[in-house]
N, C-alpha and C. Protein backbone atom coordinates (compact mmCIF):
# COMPACT_ATOMS: atom_id res chain seq x y z
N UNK A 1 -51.66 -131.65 84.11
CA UNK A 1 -51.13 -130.33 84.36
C UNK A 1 -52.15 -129.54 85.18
N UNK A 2 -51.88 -128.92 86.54
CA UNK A 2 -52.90 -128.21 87.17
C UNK A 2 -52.09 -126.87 87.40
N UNK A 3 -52.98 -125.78 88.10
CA UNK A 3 -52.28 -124.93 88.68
C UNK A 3 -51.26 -125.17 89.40
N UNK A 4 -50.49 -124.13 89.32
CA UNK A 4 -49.20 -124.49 90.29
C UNK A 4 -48.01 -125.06 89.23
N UNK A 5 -48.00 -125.63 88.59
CA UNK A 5 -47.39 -126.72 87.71
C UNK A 5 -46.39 -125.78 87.14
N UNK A 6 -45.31 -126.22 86.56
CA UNK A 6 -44.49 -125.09 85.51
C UNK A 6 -44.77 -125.66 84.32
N UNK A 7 -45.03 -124.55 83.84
CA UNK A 7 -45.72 -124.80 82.42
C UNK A 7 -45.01 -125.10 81.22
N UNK A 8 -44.82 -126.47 80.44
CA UNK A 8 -44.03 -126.96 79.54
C UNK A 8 -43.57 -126.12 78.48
N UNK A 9 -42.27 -126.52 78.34
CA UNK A 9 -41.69 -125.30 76.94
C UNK A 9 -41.89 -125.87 76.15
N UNK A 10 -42.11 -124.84 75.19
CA UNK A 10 -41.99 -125.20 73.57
C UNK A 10 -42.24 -124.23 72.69
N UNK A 11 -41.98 -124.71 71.27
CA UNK A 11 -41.55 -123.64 70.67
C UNK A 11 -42.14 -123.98 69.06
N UNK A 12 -42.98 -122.70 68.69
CA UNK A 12 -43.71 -122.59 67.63
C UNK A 12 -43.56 -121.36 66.43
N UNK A 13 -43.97 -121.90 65.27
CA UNK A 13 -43.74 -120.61 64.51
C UNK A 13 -44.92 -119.92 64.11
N UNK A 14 -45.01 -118.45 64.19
CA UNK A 14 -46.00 -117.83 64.37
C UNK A 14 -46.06 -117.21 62.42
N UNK A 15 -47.44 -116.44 61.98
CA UNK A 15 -47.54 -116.27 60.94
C UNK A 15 -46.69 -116.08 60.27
N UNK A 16 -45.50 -115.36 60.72
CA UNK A 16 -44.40 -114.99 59.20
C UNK A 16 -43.80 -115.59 59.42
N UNK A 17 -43.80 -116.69 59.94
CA UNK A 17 -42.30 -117.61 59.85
C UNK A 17 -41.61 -117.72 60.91
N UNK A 18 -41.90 -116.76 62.27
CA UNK A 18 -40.54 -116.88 62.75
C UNK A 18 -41.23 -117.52 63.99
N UNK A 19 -39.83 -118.21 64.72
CA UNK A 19 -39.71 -119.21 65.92
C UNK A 19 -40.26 -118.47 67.11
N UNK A 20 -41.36 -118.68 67.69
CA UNK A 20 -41.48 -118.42 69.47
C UNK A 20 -41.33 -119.45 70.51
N UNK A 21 -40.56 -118.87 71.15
CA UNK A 21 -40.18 -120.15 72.81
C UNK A 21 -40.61 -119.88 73.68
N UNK A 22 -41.70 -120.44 74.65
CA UNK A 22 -42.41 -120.21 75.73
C UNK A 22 -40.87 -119.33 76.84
N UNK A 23 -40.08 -120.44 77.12
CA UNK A 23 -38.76 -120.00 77.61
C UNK A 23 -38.38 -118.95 77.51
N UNK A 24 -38.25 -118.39 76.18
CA UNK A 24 -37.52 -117.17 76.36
C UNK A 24 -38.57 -115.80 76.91
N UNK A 25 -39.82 -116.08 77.02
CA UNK A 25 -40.88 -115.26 77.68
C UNK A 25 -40.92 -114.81 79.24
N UNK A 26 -39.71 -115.82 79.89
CA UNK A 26 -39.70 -115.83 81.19
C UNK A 26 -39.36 -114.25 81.85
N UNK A 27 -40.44 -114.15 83.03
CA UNK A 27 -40.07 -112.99 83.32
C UNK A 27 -41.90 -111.89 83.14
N UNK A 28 -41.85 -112.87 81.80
CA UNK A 28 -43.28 -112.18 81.33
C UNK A 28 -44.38 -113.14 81.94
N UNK A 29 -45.59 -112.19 81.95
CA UNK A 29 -47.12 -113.38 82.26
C UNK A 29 -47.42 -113.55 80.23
N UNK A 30 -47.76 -114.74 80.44
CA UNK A 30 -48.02 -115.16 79.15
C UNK A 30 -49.56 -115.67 79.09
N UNK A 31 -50.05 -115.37 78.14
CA UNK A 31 -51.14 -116.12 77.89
C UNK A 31 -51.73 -116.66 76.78
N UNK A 32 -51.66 -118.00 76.67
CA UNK A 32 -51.85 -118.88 75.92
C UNK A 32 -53.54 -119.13 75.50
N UNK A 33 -54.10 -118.78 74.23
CA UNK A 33 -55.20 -118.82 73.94
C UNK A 33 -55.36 -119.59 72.70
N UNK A 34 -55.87 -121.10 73.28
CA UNK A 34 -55.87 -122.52 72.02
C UNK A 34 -57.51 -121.63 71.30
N UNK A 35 -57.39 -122.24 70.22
CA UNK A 35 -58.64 -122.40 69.52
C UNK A 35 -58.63 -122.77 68.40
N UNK A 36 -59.88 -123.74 67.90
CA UNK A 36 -60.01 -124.78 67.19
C UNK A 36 -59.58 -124.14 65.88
N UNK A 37 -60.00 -123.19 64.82
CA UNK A 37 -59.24 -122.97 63.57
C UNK A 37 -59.93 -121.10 63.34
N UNK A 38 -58.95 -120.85 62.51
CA UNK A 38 -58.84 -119.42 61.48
C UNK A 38 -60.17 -119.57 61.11
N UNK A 39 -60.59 -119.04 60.82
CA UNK A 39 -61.76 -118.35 59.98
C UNK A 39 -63.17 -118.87 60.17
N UNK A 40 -63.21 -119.33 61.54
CA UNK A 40 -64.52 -120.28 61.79
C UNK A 40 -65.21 -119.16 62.59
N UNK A 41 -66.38 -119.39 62.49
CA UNK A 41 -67.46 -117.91 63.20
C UNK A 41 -66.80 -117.59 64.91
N UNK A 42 -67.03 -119.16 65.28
CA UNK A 42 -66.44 -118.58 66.59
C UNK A 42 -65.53 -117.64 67.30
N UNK A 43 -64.28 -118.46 66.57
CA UNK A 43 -62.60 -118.76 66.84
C UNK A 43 -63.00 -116.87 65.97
N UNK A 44 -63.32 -116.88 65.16
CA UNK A 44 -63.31 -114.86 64.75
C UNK A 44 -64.02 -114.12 65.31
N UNK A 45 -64.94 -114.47 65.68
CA UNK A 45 -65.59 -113.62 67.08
C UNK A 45 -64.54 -113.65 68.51
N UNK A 46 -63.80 -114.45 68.50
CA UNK A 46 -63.25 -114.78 69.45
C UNK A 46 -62.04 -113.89 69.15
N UNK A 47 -61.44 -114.14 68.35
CA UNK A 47 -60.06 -113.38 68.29
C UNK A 47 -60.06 -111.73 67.83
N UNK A 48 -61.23 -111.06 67.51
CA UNK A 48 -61.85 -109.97 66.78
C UNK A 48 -61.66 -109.09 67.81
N UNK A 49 -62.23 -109.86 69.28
CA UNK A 49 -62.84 -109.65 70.48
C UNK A 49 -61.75 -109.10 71.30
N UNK A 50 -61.02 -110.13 71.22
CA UNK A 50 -58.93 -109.47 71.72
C UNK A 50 -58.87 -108.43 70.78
N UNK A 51 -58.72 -108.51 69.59
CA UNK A 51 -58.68 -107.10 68.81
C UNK A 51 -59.07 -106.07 69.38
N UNK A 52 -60.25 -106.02 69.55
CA UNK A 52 -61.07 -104.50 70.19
C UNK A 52 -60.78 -104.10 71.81
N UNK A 53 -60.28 -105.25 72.53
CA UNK A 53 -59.97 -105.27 73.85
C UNK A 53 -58.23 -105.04 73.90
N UNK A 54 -58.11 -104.91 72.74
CA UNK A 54 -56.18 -105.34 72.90
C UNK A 54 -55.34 -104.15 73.29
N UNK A 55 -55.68 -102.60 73.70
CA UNK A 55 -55.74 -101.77 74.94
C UNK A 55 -55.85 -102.03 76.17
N UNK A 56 -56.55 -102.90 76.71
CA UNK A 56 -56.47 -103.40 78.25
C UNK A 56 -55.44 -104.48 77.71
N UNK A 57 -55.49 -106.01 77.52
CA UNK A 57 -54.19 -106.91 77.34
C UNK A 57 -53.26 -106.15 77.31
N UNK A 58 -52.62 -104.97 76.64
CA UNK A 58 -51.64 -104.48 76.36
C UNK A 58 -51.42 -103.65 77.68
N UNK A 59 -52.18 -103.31 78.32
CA UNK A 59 -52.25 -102.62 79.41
C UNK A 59 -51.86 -103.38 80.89
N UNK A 60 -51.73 -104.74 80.88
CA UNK A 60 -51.52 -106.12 81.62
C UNK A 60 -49.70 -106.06 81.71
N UNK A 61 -49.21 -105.69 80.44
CA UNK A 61 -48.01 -106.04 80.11
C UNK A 61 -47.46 -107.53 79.68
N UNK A 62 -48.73 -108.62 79.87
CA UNK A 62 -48.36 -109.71 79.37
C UNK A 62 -48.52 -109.64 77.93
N UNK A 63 -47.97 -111.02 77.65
CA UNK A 63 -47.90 -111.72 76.18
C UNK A 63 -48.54 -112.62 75.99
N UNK A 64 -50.05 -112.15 74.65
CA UNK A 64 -50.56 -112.96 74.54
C UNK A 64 -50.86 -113.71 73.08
N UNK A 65 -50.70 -114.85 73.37
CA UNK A 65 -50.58 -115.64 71.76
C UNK A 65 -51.45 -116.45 71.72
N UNK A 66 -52.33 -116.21 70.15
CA UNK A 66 -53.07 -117.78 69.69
C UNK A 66 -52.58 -118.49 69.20
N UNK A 67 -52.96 -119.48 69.75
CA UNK A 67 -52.40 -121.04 69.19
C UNK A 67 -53.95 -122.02 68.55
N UNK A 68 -53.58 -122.21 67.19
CA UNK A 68 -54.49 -123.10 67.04
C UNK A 68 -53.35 -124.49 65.66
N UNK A 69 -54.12 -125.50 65.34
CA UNK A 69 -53.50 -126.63 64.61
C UNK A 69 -53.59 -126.45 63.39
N UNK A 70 -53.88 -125.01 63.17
CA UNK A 70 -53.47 -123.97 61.44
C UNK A 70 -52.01 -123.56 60.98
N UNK A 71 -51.91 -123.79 59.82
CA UNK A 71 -50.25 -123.70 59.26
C UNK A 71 -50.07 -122.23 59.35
N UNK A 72 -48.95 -122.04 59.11
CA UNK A 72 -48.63 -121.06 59.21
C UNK A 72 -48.86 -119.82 58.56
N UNK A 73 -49.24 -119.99 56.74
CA UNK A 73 -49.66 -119.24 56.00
C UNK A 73 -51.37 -119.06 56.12
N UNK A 74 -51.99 -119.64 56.73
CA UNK A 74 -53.27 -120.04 57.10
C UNK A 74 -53.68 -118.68 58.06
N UNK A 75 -52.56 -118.76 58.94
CA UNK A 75 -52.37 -117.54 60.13
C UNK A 75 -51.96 -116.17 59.69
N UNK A 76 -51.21 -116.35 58.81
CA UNK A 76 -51.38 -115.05 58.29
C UNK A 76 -52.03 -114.62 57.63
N UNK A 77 -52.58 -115.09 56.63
CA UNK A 77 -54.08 -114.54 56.13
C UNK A 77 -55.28 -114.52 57.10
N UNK A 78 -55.05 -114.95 57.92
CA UNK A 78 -56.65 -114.87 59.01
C UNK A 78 -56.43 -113.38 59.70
N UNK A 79 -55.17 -113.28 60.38
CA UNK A 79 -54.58 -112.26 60.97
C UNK A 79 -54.65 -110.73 60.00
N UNK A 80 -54.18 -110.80 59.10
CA UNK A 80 -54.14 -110.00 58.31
C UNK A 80 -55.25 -109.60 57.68
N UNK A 81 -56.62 -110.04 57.49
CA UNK A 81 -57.61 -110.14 57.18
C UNK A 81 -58.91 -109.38 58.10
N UNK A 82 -58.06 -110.03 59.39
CA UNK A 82 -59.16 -109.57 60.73
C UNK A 82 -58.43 -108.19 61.50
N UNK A 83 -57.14 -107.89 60.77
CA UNK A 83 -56.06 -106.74 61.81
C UNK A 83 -56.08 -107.32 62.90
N UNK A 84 -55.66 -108.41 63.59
CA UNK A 84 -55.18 -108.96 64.20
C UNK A 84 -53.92 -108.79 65.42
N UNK A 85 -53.83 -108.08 65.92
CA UNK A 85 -52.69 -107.42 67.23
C UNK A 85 -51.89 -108.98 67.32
N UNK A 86 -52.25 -109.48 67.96
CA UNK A 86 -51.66 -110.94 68.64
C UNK A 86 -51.04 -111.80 67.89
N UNK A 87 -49.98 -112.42 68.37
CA UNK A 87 -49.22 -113.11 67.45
C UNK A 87 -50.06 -114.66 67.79
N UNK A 88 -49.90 -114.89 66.31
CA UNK A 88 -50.80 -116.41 66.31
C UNK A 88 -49.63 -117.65 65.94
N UNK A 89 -49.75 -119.09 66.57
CA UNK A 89 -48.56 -119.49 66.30
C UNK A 89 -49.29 -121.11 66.01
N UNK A 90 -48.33 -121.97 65.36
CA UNK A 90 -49.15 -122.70 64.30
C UNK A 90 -49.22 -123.96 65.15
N UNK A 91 -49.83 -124.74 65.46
CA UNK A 91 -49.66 -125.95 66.28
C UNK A 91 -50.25 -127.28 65.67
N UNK A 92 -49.44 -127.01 63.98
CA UNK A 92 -50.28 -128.23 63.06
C UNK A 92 -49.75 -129.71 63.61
N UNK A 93 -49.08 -130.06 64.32
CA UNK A 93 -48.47 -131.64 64.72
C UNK A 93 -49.59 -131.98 66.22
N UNK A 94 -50.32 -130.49 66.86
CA UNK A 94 -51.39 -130.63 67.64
C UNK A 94 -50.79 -131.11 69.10
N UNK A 95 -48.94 -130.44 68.98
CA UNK A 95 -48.07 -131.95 70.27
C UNK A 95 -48.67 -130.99 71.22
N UNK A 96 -48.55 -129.23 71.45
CA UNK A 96 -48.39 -127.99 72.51
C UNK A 96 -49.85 -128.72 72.90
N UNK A 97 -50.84 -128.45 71.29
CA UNK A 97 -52.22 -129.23 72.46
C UNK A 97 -52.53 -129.81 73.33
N UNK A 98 -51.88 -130.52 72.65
CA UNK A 98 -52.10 -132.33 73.68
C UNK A 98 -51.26 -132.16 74.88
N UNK A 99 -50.19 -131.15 74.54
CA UNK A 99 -48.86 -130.93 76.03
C UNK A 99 -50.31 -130.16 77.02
N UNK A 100 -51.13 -129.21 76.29
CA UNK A 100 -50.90 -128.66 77.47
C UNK A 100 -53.13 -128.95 78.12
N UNK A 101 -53.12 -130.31 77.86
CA UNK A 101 -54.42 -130.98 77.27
C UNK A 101 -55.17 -130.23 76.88
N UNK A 102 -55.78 -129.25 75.82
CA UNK A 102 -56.22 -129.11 75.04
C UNK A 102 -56.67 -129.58 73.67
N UNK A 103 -57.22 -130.63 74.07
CA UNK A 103 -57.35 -131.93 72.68
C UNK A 103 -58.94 -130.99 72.57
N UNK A 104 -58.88 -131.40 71.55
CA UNK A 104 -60.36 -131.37 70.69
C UNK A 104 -61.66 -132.28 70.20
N UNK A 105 -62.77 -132.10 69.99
CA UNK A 105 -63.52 -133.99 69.59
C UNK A 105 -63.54 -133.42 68.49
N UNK A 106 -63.23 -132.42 67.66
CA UNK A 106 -63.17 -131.61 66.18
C UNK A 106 -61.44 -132.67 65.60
N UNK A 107 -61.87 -133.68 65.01
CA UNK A 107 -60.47 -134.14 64.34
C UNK A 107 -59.69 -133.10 64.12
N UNK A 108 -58.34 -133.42 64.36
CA UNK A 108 -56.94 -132.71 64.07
C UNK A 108 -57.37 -130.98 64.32
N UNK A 109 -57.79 -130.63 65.59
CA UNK A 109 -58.46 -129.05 66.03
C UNK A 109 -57.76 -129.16 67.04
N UNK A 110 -57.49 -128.22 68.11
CA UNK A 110 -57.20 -127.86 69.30
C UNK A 110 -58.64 -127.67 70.42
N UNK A 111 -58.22 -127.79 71.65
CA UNK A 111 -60.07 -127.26 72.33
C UNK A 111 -59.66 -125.68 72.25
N UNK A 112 -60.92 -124.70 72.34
CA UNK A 112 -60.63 -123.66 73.00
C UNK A 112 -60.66 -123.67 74.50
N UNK A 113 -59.28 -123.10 74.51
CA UNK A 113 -59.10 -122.58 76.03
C UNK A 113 -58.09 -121.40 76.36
N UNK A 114 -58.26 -121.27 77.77
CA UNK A 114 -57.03 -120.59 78.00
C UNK A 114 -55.98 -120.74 79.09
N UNK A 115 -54.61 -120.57 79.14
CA UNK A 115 -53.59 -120.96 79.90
C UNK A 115 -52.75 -119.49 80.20
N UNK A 116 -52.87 -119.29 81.55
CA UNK A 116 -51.59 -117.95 81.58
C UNK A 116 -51.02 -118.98 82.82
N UNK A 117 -49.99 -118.31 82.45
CA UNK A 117 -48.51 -118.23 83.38
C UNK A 117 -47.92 -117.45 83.63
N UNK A 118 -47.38 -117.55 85.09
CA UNK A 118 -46.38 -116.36 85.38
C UNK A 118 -45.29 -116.16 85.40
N UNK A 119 -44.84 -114.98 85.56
CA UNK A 119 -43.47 -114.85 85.47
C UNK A 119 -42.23 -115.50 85.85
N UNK A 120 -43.01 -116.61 86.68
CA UNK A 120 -41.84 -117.70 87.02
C UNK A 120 -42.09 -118.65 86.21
N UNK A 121 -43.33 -118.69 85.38
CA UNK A 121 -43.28 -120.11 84.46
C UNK A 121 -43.89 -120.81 85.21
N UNK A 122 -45.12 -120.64 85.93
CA UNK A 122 -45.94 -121.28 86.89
C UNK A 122 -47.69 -121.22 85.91
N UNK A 123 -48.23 -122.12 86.23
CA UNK A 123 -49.66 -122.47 85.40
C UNK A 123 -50.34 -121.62 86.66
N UNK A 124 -51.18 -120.32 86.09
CA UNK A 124 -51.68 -119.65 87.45
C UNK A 124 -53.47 -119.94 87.06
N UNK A 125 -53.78 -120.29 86.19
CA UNK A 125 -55.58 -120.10 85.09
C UNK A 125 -54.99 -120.96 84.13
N UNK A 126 -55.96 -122.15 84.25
CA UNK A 126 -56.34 -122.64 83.49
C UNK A 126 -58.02 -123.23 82.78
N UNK A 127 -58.62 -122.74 81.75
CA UNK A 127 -59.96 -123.22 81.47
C UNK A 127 -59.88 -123.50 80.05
N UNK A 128 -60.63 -124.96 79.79
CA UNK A 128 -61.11 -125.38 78.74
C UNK A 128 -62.33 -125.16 78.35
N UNK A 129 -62.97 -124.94 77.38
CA UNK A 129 -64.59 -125.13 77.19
C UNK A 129 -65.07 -126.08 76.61
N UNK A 130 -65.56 -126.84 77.10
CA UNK A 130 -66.18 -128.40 76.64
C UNK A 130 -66.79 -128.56 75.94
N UNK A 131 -67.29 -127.28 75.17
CA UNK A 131 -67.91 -126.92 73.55
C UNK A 131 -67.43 -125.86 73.40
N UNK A 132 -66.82 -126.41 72.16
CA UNK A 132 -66.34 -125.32 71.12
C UNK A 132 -66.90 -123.69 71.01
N UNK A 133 -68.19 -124.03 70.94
CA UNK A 133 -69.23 -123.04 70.68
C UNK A 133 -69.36 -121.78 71.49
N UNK A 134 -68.64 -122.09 72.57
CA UNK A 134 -68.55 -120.52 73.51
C UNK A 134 -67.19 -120.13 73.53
N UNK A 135 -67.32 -118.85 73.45
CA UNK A 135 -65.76 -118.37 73.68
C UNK A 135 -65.43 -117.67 75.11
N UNK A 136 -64.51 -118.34 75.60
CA UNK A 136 -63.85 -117.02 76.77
C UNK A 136 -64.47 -115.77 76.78
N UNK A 137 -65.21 -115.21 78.03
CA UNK A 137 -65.01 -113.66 77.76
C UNK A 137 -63.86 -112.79 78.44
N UNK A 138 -63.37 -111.50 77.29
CA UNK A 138 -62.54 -111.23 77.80
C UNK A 138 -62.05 -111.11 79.33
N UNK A 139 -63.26 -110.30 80.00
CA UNK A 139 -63.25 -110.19 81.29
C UNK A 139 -62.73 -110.79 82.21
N UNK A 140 -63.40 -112.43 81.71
CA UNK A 140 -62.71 -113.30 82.28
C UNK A 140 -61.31 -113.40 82.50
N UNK A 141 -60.84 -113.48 81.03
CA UNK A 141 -59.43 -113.43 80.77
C UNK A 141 -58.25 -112.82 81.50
N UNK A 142 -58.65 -111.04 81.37
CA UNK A 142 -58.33 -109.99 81.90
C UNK A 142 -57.78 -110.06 83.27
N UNK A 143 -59.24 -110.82 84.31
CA UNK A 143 -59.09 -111.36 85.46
C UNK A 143 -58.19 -111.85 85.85
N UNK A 144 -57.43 -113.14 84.99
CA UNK A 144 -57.09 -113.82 85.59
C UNK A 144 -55.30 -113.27 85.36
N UNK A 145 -55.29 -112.43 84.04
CA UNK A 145 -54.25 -111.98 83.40
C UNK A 145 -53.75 -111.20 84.65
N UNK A 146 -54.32 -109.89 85.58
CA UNK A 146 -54.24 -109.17 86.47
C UNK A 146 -53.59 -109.90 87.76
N UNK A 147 -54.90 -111.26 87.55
CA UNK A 147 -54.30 -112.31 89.02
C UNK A 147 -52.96 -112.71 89.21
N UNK A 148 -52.37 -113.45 88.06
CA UNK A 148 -51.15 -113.58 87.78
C UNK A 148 -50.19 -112.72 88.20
N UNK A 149 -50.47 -111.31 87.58
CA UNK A 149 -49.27 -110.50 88.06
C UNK A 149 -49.45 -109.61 89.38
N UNK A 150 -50.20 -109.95 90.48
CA UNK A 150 -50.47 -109.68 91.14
C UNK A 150 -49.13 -110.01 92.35
């Protein structure tokens, strides 16, 4: 999968239960933010980080969701715990991972990365981090979130 590419559907359930479809987002820039699990120093520095920034994202007009290979009740206590803005959606079978290569060397984890798409359903940014151990900075993110809907 490279830039340019249309970015595979699918469809996950986010902390309370309910169904999200990449598909029905069309129209929107989306951005897809894998990371390895709930409550690990990183992955909460990491998602804390959208928290405090989630005035500009929101300011983008895209939609942005974590995805990591945590169940569903897992996600809502992490979310709920950290006040959490972003809908987090559960990717315990690890398939969206692997769809959208984000594999992990952390058994049954996701990599961190990030994926936006645009409003046509086009792969516009894509980055993995080849250790776990660093997170995206927003900035970055932001960047590429802006690029998209440009």
């Amino acid at each position: 999968m490279n830039i340019g590419d249309p970015a595979p559907d699918f469809k996950l359930k986010d902390g309370d239960g309910n169904e999200w479809k990449l598909s029905d987002q069309r129209g929107k820039t989306v951005v897809l933010m894998f990371y390895p699990g709930d409550n690990t120093p990183v992955c909460t520095a990491q998602l804390c980080s959208v928290r405090d920034h989630w005035s500009e994202y929101q300011a983008t007009e895209a939609e942005v969701v974590g995805i990591s290979t945590d169940t569903v009740e897992s996600h809502k206590g992490f979310a709920e715990k950290n006040s959490l803005p972003l809908r987090l959606l559960s990717d315990a079978d690890r398939k969206v991972s692997e769809m959208y290569d984000m594999k992990s060397w952390l058994p049954g984890r996701s990599a961190r990365g990030i994926v936006v798409i645009d409003k046509q359903g086009k792969i516009t940014y894509k980055k993995a981090e080849a250790i776990s151990l660093f997170r995206p900075k927003d900035d970055d993110v932001l960047a590429a979130i802006l690029a998209a809907t440009a």
